[in-house]
C-alpha atoms as a PDB file:
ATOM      1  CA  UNK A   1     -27.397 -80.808 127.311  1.00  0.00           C
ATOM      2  CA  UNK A   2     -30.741 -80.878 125.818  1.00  0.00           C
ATOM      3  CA  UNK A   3     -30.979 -78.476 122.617  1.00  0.00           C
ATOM      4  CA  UNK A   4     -33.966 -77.502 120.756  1.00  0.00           C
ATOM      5  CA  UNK A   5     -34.581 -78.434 117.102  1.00  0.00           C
ATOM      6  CA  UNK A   6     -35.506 -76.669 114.772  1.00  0.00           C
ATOM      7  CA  UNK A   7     -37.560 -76.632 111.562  1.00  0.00           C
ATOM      8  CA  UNK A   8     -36.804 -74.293 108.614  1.00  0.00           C
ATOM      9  CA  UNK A   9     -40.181 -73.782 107.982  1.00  0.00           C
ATOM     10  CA  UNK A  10     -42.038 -71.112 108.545  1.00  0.00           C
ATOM     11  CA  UNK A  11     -44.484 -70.657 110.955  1.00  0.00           C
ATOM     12  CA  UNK A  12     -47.104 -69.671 108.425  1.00  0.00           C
ATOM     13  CA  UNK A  13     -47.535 -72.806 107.419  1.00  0.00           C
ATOM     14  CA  UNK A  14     -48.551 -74.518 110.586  1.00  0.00           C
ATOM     15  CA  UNK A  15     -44.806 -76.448 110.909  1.00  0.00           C
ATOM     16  CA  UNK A  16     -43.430 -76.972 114.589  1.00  0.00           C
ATOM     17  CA  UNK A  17     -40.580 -75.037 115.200  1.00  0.00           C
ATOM     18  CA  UNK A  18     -39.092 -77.128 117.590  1.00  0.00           C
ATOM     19  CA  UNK A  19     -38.721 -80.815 117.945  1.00  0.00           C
ATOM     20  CA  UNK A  20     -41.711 -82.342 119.198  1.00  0.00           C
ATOM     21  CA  UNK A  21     -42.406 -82.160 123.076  1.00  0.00           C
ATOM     22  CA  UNK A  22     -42.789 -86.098 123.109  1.00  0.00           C
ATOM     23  CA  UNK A  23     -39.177 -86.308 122.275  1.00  0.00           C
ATOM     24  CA  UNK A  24     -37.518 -82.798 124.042  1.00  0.00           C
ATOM     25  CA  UNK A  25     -39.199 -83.851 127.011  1.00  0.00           C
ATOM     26  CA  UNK A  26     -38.344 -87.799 127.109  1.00  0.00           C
ATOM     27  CA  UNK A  27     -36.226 -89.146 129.189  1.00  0.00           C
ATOM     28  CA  UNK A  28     -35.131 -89.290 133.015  1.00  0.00           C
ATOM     29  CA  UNK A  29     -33.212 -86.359 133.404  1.00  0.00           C
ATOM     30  CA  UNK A  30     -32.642 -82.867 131.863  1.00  0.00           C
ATOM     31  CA  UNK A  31     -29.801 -80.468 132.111  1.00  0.00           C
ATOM     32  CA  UNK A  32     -30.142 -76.946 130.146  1.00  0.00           C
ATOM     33  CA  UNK A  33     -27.361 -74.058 129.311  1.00  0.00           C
ATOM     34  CA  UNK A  34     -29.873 -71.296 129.849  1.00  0.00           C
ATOM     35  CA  UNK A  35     -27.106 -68.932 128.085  1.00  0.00           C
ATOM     36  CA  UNK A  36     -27.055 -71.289 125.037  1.00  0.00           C
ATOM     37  CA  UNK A  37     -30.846 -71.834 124.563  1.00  0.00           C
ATOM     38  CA  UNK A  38     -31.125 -68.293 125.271  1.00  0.00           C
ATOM     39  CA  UNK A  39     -28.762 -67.584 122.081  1.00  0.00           C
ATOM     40  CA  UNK A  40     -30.647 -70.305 119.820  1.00  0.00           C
ATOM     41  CA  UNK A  41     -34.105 -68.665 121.080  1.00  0.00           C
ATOM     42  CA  UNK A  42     -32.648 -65.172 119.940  1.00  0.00           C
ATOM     43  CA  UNK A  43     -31.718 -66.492 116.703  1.00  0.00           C
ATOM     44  CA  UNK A  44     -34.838 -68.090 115.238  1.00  0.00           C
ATOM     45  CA  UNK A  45     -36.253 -66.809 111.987  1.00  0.00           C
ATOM     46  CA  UNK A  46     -39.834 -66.537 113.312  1.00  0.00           C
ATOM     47  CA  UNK A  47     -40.320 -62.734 114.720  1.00  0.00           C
ATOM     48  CA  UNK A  48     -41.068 -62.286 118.097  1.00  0.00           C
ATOM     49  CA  UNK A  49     -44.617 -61.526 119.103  1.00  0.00           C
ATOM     50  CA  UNK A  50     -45.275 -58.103 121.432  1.00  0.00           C
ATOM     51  CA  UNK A  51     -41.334 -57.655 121.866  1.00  0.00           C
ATOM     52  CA  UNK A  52     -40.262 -61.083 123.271  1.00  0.00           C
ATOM     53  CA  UNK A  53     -39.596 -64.762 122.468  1.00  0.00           C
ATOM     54  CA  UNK A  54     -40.252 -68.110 124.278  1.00  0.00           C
ATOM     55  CA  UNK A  55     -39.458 -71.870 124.461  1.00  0.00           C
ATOM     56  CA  UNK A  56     -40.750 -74.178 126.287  1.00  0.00           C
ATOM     57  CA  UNK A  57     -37.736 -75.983 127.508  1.00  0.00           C
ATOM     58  CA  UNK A  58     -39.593 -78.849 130.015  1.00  0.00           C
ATOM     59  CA  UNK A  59     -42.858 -80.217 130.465  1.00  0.00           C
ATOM     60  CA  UNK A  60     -43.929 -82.907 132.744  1.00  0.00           C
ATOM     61  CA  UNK A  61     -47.189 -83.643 134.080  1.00  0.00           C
ATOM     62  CA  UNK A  62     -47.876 -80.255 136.319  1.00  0.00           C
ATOM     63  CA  UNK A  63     -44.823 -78.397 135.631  1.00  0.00           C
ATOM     64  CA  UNK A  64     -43.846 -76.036 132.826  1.00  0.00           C
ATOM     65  CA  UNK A  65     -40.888 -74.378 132.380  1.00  0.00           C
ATOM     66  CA  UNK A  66     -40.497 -71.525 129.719  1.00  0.00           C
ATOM     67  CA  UNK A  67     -37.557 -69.651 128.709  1.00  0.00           C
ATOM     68  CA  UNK A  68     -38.047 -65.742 127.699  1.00  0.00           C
ATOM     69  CA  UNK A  69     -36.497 -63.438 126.012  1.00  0.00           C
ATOM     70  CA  UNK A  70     -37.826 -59.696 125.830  1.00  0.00           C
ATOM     71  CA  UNK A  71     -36.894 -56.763 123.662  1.00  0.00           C
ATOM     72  CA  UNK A  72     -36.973 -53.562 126.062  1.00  0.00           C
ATOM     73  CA  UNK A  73     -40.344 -52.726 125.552  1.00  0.00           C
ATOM     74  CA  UNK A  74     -41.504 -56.041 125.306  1.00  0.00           C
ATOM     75  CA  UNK A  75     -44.471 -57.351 127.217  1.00  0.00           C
ATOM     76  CA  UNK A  76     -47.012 -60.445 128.276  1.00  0.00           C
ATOM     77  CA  UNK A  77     -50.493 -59.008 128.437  1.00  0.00           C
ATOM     78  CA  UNK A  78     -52.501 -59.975 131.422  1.00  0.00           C
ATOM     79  CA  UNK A  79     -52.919 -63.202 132.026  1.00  0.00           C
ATOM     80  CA  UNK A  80     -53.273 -65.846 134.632  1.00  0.00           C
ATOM     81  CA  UNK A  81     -52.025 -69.684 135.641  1.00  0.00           C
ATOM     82  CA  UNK A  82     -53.930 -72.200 137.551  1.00  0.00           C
ATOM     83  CA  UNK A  83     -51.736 -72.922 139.384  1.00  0.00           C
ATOM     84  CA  UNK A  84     -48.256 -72.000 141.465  1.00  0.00           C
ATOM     85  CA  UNK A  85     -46.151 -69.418 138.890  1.00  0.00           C
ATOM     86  CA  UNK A  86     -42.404 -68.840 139.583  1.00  0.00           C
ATOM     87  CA  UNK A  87     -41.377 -65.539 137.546  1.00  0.00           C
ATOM     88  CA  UNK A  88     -36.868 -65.816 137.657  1.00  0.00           C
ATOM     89  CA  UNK A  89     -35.430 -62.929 136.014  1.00  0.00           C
ATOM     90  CA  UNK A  90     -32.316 -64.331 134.269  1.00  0.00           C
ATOM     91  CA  UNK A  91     -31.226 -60.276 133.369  1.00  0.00           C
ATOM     92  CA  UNK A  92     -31.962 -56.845 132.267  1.00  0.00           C
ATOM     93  CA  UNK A  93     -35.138 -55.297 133.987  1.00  0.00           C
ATOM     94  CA  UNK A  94     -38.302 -56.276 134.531  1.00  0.00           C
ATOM     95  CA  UNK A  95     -41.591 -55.046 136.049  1.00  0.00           C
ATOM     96  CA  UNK A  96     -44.315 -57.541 137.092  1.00  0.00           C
ATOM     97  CA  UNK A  97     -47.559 -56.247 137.791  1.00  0.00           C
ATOM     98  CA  UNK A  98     -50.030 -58.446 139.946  1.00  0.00           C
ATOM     99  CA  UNK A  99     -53.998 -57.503 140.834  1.00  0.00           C
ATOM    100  CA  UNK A 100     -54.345 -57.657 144.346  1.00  0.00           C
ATOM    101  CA  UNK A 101     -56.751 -59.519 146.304  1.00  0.00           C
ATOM    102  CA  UNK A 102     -59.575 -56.848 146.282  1.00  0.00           C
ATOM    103  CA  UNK A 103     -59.819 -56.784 142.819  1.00  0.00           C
ATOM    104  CA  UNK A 104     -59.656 -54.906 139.490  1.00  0.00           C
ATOM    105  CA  UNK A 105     -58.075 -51.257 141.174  1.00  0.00           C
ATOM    106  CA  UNK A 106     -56.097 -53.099 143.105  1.00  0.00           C
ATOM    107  CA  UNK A 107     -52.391 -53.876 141.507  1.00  0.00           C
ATOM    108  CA  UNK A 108     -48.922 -54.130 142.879  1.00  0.00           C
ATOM    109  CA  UNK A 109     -45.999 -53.445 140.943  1.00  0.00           C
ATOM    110  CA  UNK A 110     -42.851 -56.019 141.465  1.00  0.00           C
ATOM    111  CA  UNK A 111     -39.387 -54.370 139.688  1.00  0.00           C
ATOM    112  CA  UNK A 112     -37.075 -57.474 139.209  1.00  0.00           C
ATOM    113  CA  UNK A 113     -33.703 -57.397 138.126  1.00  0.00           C
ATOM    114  CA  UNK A 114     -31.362 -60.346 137.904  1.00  0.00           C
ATOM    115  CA  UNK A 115     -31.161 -62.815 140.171  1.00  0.00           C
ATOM    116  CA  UNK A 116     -34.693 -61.957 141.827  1.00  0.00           C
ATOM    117  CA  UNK A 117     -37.722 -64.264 141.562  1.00  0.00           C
ATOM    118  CA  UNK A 118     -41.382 -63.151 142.378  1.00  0.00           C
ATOM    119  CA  UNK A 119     -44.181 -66.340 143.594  1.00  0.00           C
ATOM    120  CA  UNK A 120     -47.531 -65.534 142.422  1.00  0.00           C
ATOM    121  CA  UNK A 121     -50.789 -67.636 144.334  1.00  0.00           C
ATOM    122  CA  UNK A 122     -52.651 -69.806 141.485  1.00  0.00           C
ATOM    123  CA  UNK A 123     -55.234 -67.612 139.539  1.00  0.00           C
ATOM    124  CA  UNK A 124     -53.014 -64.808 140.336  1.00  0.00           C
ATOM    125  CA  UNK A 125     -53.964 -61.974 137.222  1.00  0.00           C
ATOM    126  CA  UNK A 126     -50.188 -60.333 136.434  1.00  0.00           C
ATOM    127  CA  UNK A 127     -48.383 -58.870 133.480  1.00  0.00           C
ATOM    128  CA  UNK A 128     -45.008 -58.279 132.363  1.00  0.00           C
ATOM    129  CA  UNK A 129     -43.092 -55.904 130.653  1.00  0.00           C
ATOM    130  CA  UNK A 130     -39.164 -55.617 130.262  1.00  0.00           C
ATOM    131  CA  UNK A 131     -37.455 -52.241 130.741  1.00  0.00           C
ATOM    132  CA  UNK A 132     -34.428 -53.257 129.338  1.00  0.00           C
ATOM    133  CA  UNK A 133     -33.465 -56.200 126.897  1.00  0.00           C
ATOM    134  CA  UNK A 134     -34.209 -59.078 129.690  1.00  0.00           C
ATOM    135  CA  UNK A 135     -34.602 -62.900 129.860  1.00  0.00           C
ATOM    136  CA  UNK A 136     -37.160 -64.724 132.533  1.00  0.00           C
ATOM    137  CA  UNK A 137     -37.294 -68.124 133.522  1.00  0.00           C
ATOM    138  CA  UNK A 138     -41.072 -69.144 133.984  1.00  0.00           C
ATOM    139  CA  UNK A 139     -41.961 -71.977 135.784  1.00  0.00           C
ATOM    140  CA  UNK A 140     -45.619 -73.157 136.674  1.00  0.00           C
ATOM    141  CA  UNK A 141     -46.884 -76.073 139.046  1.00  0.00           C
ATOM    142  CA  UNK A 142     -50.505 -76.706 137.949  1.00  0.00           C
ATOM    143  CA  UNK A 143     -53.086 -77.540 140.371  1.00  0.00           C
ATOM    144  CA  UNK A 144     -54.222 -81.241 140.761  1.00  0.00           C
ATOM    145  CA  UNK A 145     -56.800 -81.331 137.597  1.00  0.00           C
ATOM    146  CA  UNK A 146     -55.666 -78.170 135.654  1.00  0.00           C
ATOM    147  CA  UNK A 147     -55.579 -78.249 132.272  1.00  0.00           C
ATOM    148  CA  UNK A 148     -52.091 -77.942 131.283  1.00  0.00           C
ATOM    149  CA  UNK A 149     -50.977 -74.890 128.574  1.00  0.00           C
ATOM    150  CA  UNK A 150     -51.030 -75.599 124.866  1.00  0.00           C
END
């Protein structure tokens, strides 16, 4: 199983908090205990930011995959991918709101709970915010030329 490193520095001071993607990411294959990196990601010294955590746990080429884990309360402000975005709630409750194709006053509101998995479009606009203490599984598939994430 692949486990995250990491630093005892804090984040202050510009230190990774995790091993460095060249290494996590190496390699042919990758299994992950989303219940143990889960745990690790819960127990980092760093605060969360807006009521969750994350951690990368794979990056290749076009695909990112991010592990969350919200507070209830938490929340991801709008934002948008370019490119194909998998939302997989792992547990607890989560709503997922997503502007609509006609624009600003348009949204639709997507309640998942465990085992349920919403598809956004690339350049989709959506937010999230847990109801109750959740975990997500993000992946995204970036479009031939997109940039990838930070």
């Amino acid at each position: 199983m692949n486990e995250p490193t990491v630093t005892n520095e804090p984040t202050a001071t510009g230190a990774r908090l995790r091993e460095a993607p060249a290494t996590r990411f190496s390699g042919p294959q990758h299994a992950f205990d989303l219940l143990q990196l889960s745990a690790h990601l819960l127990n980092e010294d760093h605060l969360g930011a807006k009521g969750h955590r994350q951690m990368t746990i794979f990056r290749h080429d076009a695909t990112t995959i991010v592990l969350f884990a919200f507070e209830a309360g938490g929340r991801l402000a709008d934002h948008k991918a370019n490119g194909l975005v998998t939302i997989h709630a792992l547990d607890g409750a989560l709503t997922v709101e997503v502007q609509g194709e006609t624009g600003e006053d348009s949204w639709q509101t997507h309640d998942l709970h465990a085992q349920q998995i919403l598809v956004l479009s690339p350049g989709v606009l959506h937010n999230v915010t847990a109801h109750t203490a959740s975990r997500m599984l993000l992946t995204v598939h970036l479009e031939k030329g997109a940039a990838a994430p930070p």
